[in-house]
PDB file of N, CA and C in Angstrom:
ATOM      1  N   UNK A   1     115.429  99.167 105.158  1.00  0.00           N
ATOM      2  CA  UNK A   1     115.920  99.182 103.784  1.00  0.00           C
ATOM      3  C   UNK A   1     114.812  98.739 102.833  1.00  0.00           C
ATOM      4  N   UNK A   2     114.669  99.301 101.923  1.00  0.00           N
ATOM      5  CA  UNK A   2     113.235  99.238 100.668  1.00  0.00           C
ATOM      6  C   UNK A   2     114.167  97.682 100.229  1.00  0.00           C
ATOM      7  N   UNK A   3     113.422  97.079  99.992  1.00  0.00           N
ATOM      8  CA  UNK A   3     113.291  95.904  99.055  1.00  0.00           C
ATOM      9  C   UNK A   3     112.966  95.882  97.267  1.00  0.00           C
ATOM     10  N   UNK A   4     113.352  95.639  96.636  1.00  0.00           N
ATOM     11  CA  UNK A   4     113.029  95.667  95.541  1.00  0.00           C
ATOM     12  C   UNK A   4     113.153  94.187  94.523  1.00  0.00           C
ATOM     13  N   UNK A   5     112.134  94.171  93.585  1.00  0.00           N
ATOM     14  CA  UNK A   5     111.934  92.645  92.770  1.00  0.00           C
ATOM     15  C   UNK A   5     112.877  93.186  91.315  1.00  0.00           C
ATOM     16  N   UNK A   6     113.068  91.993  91.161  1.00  0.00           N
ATOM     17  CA  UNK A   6     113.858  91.845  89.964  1.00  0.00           C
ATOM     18  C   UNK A   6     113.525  91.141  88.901  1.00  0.00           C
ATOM     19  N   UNK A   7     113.266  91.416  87.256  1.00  0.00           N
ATOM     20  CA  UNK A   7     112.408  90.126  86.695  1.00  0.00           C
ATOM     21  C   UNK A   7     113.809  89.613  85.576  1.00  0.00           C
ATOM     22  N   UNK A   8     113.477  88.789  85.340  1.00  0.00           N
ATOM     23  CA  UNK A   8     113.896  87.830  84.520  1.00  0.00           C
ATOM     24  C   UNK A   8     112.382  87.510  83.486  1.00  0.00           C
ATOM     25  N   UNK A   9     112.541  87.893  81.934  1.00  0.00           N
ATOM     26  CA  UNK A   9     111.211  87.981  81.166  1.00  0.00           C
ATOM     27  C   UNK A   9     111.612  87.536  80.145  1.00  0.00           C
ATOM     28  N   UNK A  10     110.518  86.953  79.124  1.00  0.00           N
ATOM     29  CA  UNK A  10     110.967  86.637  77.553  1.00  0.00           C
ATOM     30  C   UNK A  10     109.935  87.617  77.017  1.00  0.00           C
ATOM     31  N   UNK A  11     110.300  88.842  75.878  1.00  0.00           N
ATOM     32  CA  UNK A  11     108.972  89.318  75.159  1.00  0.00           C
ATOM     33  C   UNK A  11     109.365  88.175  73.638  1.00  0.00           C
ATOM     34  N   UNK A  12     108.090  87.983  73.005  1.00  0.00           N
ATOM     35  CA  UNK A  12     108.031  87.544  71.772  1.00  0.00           C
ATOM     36  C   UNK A  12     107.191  88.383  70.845  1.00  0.00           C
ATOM     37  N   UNK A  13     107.591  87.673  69.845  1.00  0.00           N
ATOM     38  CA  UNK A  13     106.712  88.352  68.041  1.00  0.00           C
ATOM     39  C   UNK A  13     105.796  87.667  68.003  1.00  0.00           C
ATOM     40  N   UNK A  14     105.036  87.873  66.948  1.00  0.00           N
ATOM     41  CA  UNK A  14     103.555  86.802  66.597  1.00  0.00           C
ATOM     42  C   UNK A  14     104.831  85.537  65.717  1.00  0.00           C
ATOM     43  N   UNK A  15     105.246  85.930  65.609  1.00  0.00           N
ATOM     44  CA  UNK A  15     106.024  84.591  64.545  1.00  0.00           C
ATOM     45  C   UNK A  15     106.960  84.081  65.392  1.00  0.00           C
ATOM     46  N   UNK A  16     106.718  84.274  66.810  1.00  0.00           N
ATOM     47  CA  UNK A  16     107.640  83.996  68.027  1.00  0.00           C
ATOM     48  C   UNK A  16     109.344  84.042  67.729  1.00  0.00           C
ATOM     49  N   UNK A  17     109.735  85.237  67.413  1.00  0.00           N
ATOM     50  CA  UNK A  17     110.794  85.555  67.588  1.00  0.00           C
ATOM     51  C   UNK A  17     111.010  86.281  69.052  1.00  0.00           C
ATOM     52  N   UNK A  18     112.121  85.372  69.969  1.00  0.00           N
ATOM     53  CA  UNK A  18     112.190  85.834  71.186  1.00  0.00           C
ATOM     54  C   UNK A  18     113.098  86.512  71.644  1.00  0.00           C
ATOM     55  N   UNK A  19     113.366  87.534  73.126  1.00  0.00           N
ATOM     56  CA  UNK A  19     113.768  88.252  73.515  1.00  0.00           C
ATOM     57  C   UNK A  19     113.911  88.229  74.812  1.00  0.00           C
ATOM     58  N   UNK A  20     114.927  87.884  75.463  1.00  0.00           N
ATOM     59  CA  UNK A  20     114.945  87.379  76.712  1.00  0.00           C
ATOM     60  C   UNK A  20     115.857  89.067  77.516  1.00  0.00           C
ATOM     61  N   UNK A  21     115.263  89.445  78.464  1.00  0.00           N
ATOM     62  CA  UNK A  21     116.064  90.566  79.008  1.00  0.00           C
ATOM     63  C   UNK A  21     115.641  90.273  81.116  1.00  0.00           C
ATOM     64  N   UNK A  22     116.428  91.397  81.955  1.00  0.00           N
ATOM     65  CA  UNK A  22     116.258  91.242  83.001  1.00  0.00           C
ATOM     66  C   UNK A  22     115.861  93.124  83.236  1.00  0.00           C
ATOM     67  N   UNK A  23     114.945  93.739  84.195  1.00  0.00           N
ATOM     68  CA  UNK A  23     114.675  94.613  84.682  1.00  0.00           C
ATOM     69  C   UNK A  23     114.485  94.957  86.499  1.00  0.00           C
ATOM     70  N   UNK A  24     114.043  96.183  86.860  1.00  0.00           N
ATOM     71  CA  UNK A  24     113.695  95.984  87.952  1.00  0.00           C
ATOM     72  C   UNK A  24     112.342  96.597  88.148  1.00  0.00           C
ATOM     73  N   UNK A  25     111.621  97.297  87.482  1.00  0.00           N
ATOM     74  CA  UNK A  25     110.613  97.079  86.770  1.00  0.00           C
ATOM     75  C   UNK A  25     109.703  96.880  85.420  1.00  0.00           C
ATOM     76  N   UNK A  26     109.236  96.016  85.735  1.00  0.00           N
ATOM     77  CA  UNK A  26     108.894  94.826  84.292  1.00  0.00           C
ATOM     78  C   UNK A  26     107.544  95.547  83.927  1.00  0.00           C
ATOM     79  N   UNK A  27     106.979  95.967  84.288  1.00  0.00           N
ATOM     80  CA  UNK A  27     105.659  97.206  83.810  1.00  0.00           C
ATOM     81  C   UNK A  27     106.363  98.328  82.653  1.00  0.00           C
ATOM     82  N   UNK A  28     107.115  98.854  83.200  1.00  0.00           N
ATOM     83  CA  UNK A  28     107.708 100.020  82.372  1.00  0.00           C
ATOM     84  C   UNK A  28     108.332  99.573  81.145  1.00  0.00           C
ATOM     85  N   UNK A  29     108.949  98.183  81.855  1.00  0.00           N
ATOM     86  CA  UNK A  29     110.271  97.720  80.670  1.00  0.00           C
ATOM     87  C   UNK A  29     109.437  97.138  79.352  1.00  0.00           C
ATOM     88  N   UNK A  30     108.181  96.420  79.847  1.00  0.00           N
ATOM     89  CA  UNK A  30     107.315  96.179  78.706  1.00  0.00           C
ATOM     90  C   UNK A  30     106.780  97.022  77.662  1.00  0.00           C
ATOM     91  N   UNK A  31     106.329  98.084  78.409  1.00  0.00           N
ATOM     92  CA  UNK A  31     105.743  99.322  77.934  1.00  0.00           C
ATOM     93  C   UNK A  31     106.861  99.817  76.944  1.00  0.00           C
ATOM     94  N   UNK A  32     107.998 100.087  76.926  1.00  0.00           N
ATOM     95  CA  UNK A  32     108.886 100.639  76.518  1.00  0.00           C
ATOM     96  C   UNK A  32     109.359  99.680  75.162  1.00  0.00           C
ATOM     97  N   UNK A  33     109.132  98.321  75.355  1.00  0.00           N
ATOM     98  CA  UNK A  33     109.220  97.228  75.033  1.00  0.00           C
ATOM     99  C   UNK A  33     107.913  96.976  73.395  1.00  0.00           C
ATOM    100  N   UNK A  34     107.041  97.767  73.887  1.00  0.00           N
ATOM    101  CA  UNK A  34     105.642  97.770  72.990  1.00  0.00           C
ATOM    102  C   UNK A  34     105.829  98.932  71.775  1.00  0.00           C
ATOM    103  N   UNK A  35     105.863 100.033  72.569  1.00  0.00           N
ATOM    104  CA  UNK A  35     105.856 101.144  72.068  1.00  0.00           C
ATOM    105  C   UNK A  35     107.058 101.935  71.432  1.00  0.00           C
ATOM    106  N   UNK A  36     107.865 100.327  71.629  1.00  0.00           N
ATOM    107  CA  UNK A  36     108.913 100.947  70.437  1.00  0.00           C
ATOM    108  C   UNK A  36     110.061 102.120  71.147  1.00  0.00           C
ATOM    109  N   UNK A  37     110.193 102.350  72.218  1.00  0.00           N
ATOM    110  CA  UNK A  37     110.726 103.946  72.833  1.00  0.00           C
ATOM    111  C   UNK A  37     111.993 103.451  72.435  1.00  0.00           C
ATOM    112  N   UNK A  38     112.884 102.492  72.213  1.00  0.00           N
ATOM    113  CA  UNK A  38     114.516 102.108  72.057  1.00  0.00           C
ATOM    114  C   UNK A  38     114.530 101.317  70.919  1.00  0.00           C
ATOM    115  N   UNK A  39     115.254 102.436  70.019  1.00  0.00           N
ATOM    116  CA  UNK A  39     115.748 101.133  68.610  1.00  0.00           C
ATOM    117  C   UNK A  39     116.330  99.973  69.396  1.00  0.00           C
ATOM    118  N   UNK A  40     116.695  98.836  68.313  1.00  0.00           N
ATOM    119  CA  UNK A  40     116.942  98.005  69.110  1.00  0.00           C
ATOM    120  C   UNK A  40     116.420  96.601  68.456  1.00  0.00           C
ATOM    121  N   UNK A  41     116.602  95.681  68.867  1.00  0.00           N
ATOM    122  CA  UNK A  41     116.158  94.008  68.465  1.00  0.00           C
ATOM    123  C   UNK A  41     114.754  94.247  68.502  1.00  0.00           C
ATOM    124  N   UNK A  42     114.144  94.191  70.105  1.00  0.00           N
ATOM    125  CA  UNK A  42     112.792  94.266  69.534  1.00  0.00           C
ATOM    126  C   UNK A  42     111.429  95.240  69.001  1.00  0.00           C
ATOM    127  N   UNK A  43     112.204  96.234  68.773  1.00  0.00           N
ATOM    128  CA  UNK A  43     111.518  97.130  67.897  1.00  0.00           C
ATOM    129  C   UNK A  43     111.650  96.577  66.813  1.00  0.00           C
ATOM    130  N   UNK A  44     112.807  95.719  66.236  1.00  0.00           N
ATOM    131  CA  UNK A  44     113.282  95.703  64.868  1.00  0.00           C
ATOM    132  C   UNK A  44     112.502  94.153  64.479  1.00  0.00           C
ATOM    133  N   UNK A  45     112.904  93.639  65.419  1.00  0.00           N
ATOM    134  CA  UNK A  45     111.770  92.024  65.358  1.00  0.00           C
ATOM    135  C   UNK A  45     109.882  92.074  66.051  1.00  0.00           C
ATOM    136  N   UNK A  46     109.791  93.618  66.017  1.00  0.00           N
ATOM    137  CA  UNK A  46     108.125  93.447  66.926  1.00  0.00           C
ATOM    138  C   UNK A  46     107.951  92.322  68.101  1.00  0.00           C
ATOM    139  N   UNK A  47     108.824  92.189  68.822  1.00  0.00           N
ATOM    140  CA  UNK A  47     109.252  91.750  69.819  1.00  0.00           C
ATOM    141  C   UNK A  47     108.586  92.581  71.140  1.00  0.00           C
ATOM    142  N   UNK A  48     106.451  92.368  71.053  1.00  0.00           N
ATOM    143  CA  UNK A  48     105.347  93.075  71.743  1.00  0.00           C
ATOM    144  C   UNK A  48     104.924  92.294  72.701  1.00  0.00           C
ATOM    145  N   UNK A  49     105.054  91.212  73.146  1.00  0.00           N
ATOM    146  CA  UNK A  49     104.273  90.493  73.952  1.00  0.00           C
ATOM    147  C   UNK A  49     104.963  89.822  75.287  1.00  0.00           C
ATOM    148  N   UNK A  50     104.789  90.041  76.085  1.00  0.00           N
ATOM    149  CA  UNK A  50     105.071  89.677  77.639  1.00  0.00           C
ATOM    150  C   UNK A  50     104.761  88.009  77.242  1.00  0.00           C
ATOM    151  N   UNK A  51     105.712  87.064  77.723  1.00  0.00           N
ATOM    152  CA  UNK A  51     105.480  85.437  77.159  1.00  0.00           C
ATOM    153  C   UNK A  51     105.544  84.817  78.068  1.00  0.00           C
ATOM    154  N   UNK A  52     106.694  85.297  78.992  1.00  0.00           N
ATOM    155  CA  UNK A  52     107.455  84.713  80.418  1.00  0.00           C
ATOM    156  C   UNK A  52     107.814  85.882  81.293  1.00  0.00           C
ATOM    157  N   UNK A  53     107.805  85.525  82.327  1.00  0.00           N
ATOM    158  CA  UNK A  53     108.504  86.385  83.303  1.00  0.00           C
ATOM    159  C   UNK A  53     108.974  85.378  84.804  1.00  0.00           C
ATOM    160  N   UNK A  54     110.168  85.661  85.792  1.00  0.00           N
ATOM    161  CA  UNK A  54     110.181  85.504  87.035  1.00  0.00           C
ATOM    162  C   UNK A  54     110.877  86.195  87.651  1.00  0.00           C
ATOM    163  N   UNK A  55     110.267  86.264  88.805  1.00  0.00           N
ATOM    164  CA  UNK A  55     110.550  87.761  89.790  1.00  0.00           C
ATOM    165  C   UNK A  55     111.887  87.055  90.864  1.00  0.00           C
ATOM    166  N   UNK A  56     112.731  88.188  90.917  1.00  0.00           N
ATOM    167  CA  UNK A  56     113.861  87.651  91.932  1.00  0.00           C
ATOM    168  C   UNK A  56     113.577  88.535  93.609  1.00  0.00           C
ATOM    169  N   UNK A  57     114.145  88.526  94.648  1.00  0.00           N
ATOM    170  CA  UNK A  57     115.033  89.587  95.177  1.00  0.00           C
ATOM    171  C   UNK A  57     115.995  90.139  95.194  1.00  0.00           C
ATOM    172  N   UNK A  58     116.891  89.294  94.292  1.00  0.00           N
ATOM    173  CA  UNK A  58     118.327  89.676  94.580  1.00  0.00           C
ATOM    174  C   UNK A  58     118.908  89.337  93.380  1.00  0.00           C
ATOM    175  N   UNK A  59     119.436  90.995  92.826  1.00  0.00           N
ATOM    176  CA  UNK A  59     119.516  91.160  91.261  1.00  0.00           C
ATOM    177  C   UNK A  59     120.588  89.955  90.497  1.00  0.00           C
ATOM    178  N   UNK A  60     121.480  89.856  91.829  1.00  0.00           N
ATOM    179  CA  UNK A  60     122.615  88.859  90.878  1.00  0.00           C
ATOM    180  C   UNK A  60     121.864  87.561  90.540  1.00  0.00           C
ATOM    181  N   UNK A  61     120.687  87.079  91.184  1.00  0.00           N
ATOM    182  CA  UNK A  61     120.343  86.116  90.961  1.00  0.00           C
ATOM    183  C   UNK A  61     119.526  86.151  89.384  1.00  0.00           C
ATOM    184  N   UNK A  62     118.602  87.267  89.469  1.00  0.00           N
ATOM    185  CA  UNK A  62     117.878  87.290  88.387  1.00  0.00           C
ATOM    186  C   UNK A  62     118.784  87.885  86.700  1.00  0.00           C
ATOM    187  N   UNK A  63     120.363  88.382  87.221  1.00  0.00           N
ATOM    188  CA  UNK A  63     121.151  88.889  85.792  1.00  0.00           C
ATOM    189  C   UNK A  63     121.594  86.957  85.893  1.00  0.00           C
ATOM    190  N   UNK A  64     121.945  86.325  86.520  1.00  0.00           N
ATOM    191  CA  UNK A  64     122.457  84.768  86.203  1.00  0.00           C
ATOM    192  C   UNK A  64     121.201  83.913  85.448  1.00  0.00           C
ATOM    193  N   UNK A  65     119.719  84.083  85.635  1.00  0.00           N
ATOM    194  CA  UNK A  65     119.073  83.488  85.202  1.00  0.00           C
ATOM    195  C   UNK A  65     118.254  84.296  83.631  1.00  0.00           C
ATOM    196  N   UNK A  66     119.026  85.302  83.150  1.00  0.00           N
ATOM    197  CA  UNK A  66     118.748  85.850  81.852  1.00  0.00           C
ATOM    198  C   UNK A  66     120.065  85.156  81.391  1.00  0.00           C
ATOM    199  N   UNK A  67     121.118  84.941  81.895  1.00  0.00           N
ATOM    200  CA  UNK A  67     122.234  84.586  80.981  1.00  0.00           C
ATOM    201  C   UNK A  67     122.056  83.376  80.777  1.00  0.00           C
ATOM    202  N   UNK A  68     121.243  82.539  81.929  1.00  0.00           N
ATOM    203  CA  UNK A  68     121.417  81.466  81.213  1.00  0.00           C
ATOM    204  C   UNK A  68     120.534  80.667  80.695  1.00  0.00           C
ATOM    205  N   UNK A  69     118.987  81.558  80.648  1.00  0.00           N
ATOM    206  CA  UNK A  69     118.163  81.467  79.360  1.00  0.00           C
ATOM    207  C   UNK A  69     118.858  81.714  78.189  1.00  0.00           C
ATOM    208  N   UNK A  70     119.704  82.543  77.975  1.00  0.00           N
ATOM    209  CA  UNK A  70     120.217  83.404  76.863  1.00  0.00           C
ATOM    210  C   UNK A  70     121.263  81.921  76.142  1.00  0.00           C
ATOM    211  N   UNK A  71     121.915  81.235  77.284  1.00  0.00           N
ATOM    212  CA  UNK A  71     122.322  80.720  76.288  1.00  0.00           C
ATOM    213  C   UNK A  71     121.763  78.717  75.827  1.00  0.00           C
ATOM    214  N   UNK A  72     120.524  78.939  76.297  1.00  0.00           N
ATOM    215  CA  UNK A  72     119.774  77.665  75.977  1.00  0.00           C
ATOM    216  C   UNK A  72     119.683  77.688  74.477  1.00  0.00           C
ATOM    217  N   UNK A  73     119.072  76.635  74.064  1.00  0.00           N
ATOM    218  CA  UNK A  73     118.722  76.243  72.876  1.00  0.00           C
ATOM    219  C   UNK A  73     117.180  76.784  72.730  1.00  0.00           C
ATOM    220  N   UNK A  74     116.737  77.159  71.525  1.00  0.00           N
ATOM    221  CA  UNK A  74     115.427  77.960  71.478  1.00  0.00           C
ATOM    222  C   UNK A  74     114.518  76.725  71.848  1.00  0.00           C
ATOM    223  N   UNK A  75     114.858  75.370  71.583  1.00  0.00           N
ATOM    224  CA  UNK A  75     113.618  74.651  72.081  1.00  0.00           C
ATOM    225  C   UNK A  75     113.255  74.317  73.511  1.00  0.00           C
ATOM    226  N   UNK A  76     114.492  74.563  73.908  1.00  0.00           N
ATOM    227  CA  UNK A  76     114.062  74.403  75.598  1.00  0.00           C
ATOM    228  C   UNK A  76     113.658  75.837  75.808  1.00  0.00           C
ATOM    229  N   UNK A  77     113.964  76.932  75.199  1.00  0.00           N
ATOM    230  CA  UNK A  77     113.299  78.300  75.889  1.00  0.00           C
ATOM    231  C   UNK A  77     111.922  78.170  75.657  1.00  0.00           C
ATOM    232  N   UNK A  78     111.542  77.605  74.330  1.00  0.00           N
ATOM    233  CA  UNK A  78     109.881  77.337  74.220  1.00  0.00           C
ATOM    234  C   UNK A  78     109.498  76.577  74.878  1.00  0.00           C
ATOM    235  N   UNK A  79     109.893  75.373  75.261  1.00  0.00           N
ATOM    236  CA  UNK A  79     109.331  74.438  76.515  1.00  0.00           C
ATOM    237  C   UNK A  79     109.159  75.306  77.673  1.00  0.00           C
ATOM    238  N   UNK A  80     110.263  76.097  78.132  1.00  0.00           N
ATOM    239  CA  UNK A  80     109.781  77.061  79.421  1.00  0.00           C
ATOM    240  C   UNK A  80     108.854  77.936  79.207  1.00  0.00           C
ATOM    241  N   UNK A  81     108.329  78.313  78.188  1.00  0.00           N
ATOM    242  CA  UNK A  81     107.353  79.391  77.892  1.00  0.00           C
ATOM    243  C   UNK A  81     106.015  78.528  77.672  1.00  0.00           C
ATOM    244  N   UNK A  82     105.666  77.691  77.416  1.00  0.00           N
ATOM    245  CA  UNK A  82     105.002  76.611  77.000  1.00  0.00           C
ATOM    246  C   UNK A  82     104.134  75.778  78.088  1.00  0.00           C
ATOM    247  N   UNK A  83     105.087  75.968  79.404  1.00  0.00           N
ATOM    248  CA  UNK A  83     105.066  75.252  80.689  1.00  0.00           C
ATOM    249  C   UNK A  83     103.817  75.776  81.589  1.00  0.00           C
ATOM    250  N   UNK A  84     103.903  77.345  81.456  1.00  0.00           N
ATOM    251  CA  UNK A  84     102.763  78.190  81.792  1.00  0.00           C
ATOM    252  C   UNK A  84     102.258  78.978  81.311  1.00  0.00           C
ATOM    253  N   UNK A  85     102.619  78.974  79.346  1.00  0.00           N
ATOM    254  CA  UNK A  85     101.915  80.024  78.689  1.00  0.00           C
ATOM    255  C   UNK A  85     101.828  79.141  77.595  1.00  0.00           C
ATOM    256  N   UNK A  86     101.019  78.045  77.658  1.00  0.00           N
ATOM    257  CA  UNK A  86     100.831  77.284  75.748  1.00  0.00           C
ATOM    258  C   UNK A  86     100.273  77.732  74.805  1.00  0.00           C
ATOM    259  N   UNK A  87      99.398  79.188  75.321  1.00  0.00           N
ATOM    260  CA  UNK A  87      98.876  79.532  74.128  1.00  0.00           C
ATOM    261  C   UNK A  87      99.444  80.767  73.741  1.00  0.00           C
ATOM    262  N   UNK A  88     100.390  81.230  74.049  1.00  0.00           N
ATOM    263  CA  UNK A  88     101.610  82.411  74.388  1.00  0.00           C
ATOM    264  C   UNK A  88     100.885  83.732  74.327  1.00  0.00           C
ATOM    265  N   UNK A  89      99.947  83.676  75.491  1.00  0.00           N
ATOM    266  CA  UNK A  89      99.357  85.027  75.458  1.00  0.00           C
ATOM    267  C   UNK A  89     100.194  85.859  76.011  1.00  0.00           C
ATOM    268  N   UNK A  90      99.785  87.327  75.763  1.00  0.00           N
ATOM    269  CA  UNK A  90     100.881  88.500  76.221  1.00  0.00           C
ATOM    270  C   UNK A  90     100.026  88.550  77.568  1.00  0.00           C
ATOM    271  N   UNK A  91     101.224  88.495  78.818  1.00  0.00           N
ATOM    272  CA  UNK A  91     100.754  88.575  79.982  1.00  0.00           C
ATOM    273  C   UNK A  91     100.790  89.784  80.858  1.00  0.00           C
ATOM    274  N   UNK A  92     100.520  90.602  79.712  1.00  0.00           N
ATOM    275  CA  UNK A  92     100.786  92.120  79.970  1.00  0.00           C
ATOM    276  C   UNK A  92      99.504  92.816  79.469  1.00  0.00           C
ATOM    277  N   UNK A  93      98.567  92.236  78.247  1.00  0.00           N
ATOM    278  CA  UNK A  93      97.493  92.513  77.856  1.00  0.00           C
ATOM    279  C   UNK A  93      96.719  93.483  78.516  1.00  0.00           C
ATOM    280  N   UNK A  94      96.426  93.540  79.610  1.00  0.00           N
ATOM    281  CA  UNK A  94      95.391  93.787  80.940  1.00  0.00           C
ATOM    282  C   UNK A  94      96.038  95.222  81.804  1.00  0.00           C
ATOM    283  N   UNK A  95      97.721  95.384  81.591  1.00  0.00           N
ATOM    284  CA  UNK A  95      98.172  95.951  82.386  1.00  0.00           C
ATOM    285  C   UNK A  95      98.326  97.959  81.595  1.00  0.00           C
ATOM    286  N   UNK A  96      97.942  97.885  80.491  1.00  0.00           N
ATOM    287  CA  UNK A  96      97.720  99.531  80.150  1.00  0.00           C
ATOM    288  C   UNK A  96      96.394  99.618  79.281  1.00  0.00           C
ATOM    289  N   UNK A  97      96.052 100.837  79.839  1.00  0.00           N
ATOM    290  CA  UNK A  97      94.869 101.065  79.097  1.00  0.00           C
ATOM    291  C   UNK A  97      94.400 100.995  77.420  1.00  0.00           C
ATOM    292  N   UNK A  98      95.985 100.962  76.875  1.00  0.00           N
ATOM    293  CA  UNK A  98      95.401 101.083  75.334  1.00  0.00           C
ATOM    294  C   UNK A  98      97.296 100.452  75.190  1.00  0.00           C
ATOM    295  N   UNK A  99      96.833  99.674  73.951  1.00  0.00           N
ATOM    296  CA  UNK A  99      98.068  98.703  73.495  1.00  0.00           C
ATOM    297  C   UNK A  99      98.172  99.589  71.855  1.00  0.00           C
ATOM    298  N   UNK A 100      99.776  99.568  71.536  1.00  0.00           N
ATOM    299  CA  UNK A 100      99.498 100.073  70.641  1.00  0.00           C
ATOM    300  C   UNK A 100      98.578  99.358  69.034  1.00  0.00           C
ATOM    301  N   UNK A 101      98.160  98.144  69.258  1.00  0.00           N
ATOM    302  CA  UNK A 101      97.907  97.763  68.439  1.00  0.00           C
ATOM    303  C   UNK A 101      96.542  98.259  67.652  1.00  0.00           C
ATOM    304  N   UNK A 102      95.605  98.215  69.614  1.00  0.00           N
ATOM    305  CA  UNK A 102      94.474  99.081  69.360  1.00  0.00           C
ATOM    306  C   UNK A 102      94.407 100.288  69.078  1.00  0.00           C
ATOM    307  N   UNK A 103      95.675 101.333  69.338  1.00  0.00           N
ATOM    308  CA  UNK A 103      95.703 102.426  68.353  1.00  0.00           C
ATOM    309  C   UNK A 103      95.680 102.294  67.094  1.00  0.00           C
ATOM    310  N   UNK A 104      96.505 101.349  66.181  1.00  0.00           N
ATOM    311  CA  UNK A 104      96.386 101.474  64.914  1.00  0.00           C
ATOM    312  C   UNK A 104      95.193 100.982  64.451  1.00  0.00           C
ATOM    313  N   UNK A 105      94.102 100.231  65.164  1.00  0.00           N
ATOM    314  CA  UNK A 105      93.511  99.556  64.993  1.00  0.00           C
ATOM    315  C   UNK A 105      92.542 100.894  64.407  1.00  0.00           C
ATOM    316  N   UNK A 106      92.531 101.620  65.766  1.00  0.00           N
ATOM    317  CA  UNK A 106      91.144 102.820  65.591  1.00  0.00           C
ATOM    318  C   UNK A 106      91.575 104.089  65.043  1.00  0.00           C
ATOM    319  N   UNK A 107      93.113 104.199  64.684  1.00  0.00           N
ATOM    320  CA  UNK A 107      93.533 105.122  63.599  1.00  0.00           C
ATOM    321  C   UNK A 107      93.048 104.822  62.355  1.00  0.00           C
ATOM    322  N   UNK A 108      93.778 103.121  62.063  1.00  0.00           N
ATOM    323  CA  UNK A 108      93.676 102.634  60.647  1.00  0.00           C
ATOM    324  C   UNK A 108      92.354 102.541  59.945  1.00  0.00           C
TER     325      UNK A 108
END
């Protein structure tokens, strides 16, 4: 039987408005996540940057640990993001060849 990972992720804004969701792949879901492909919260909040992530095996575990990020208080979600990302880099940076930012960058 194939195995498969499950993530539990926060994307954020530059003005750290956050976005906590669960996938089963977190490559695509980012991507999709960047580039805007689904109206939605974080298209609407620029909600671009990979902040947090943790990988499950077993999906019920990782849909229980988005719900119950979801219903923390934003300062403990920043303490968890904080814990291994203090300078809240996007930890996705590295993972496609061109971000859309650097498109507008070399359009604009």
């Amino acid at each position: 039987m194939l195995e498969r990972t499950y993530f539990t992720y926060i994307m954020a804004s530059r003005s750290h408005t956050l976005y906590i969701g669960m996938t089963n792949n977190l490559r695509h879901r980012v991507f999709q996540h960047k580039w805007r492909e689904q109206d939605g919260f974080t298209a609407r909040y620029n909600c671009d940057r990979l902040v947090w992530f943790q990988s499950f095996s077993d999906v019920s575990l990782a849909i229980q640990r988005e719900k119950e990020l979801k219903g923390w208080r934003r300062e403990k979600k920043i303490a968890l993001i904080e814990q291994t990302n203090p300078t809240w880099q996007d930890l996705s940076r590295e993972w496609y060849e061109i971000e859309p930012v650097d498109l507008k960058r070399a359009l604009g």
